[in-house]
C-alpha atoms as a PDB file:
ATOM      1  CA  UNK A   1     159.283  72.237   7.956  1.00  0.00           C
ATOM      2  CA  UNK A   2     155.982  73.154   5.994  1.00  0.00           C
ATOM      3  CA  UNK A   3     152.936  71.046   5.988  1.00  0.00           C
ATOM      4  CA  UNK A   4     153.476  69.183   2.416  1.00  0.00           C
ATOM      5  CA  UNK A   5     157.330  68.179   3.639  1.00  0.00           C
ATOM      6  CA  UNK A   6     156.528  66.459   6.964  1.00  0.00           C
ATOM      7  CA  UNK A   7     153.740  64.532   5.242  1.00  0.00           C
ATOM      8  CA  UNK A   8     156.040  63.249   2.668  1.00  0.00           C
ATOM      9  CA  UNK A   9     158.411  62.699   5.597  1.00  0.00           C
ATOM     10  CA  UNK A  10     155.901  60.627   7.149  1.00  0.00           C
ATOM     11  CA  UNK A  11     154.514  58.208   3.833  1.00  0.00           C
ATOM     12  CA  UNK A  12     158.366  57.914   3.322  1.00  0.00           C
ATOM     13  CA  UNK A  13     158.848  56.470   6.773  1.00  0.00           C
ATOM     14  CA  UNK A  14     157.931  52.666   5.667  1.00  0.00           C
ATOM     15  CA  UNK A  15     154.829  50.883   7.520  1.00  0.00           C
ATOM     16  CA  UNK A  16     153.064  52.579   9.630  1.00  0.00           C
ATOM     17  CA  UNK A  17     149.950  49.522  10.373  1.00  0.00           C
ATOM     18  CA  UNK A  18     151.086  48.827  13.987  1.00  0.00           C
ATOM     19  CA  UNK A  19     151.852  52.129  15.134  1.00  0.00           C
ATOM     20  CA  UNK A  20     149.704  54.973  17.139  1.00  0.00           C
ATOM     21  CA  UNK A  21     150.448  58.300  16.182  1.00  0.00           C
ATOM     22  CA  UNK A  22     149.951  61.232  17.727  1.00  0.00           C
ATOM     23  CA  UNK A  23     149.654  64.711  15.578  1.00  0.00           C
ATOM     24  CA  UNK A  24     149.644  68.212  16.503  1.00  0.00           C
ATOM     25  CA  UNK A  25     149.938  71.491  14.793  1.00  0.00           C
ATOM     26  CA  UNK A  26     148.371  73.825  12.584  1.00  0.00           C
ATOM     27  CA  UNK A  27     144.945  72.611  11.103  1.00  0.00           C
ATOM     28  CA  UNK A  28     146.801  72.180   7.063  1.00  0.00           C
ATOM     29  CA  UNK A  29     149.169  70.228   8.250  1.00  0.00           C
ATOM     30  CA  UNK A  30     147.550  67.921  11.009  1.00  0.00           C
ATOM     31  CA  UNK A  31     145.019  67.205   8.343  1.00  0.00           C
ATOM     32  CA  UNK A  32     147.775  66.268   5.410  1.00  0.00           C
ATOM     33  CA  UNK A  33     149.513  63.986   7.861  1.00  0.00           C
ATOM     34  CA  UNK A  34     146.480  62.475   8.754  1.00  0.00           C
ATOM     35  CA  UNK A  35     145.675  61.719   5.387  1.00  0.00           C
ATOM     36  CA  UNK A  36     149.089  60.297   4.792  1.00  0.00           C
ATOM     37  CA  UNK A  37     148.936  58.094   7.400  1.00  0.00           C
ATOM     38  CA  UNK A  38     146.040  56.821   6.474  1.00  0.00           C
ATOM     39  CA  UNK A  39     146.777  55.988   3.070  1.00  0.00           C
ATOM     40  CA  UNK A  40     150.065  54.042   4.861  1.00  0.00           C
ATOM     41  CA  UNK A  41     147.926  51.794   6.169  1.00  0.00           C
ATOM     42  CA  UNK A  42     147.638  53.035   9.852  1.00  0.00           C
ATOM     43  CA  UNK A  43     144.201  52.503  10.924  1.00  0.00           C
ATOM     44  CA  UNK A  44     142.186  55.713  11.976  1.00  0.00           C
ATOM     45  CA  UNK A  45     142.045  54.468  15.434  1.00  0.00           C
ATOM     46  CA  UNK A  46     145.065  54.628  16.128  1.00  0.00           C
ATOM     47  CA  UNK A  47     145.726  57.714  14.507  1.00  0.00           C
ATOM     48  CA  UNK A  48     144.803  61.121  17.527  1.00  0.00           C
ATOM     49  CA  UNK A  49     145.079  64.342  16.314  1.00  0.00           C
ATOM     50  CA  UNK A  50     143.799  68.050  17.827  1.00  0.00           C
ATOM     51  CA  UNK A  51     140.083  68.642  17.979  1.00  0.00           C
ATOM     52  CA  UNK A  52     139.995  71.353  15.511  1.00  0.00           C
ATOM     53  CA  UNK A  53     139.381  68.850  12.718  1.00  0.00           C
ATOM     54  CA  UNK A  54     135.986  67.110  11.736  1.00  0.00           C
ATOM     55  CA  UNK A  55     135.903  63.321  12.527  1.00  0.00           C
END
């Protein structure tokens, strides 16, 4: 699955508010499924993710 599919996977996946996710991967596509998440309404608290990307 390449970056850009699992993050339309993800904003596909209905409400995401009162869940904590958990991503790992390459840098791309950590970063696109953070984004996606985010705009689904998931706080960024309760969104973790690897190191490698900036706060």
């Amino acid at each position: 699955m390449t970056a850009g599919r699992l993050a339309d996977a993800v904003a596909a996946a209905g409400d995401w508010r009162e869940h904590l996710a958990c991503v790992s991967g390459p840098v791309g596509m950590v970063a696109s499924v953070r984004r996606e998440l985010l705009a689904a309404g998931l706080p960024s608290g309760r969104v973790r993710y690897d190191q490698a990307l900036p706060r």
